[in-house]
Protein backbone atom coordinates (compact mmCIF):
# COMPACT_ATOMS: atom_id res chain seq x y z
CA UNK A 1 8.51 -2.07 0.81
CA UNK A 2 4.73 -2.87 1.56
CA UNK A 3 2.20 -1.37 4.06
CA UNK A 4 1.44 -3.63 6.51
CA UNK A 5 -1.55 -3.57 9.19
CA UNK A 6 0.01 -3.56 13.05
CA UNK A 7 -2.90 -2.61 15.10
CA UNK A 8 0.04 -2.18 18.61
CA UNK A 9 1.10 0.52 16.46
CA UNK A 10 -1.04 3.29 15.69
CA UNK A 11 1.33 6.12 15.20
CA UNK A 12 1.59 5.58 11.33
CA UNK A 13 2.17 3.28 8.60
CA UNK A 14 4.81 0.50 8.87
CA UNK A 15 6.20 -1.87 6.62
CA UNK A 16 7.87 -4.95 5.68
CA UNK A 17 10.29 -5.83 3.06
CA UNK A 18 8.97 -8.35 0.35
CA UNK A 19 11.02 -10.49 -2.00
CA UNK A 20 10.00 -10.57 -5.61
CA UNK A 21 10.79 -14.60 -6.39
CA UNK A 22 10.26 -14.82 -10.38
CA UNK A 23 10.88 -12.79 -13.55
CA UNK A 24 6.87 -12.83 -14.16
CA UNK A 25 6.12 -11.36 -10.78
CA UNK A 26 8.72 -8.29 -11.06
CA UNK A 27 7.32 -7.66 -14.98
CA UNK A 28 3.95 -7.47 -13.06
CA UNK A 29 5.10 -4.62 -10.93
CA UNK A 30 3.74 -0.81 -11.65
CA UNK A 31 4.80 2.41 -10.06
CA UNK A 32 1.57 3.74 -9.01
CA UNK A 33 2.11 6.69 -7.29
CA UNK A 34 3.98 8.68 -4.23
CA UNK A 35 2.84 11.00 -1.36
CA UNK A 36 4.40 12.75 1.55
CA UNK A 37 1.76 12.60 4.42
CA UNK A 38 2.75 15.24 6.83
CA UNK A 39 0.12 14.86 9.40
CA UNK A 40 -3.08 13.01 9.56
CA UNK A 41 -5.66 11.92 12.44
CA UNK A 42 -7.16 8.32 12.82
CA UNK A 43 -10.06 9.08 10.47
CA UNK A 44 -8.23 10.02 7.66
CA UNK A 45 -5.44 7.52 7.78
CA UNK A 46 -8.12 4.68 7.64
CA UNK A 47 -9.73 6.68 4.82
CA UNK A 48 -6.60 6.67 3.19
CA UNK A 49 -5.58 2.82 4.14
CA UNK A 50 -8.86 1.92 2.49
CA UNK A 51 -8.57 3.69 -0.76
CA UNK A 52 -5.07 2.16 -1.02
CA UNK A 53 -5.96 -1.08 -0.23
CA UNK A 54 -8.71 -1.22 -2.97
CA UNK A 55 -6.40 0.58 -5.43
CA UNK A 56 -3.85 -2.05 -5.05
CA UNK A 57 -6.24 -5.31 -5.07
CA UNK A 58 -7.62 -3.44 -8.56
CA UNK A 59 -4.01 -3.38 -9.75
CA UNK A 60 -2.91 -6.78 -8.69
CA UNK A 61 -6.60 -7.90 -10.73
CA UNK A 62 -5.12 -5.97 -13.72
CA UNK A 63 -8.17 -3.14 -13.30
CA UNK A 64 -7.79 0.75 -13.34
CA UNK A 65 -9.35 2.38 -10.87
C-alpha cells in the first residue's frame, strides 16, 4: 500500500494498492520505516507528507537521506 494525495478527503492519509510487475522492481523495494500517528492537525500532516514524499523520491534515486 502507497499514500496517495485525495484533496475531497482531508481527514487523513489514504491509499491505493500497487502491483509490483517484475523481479527487478520487488529486489528494489526497502522497508524504510513505520509510525502510528495518533492525532495530527493540517500543518503537521503536510509537514509530514512533505518529508515523506522527499524521503521516498531519495530512495527510489538510490540516495540516503
Amino acid at each position: 500500500m502507497v499514500p496517495c494525495n485525495n484533496v475531497a478527503e482531508a481527514t487523513g492519509p489514504s491509499y491505493a494498492q500497487v502491483a509490483i510487475k517484475t523481479e527487478k522492481s520487488a529486489r528494489q523495494l526497502q522497508w524504510l520505516r513505520s509510525e502510528r500517528i495518533v492525532q495530527m492537525n493540517e500543518k503537521e500532516r503536510l509537514a509530514e507528507q512533505t518529508a515523506y514524499q522527499e524521503a521516498l523520491a531519495a530512495a527510489m534515486e538510490g540516495k540516503t537521506v
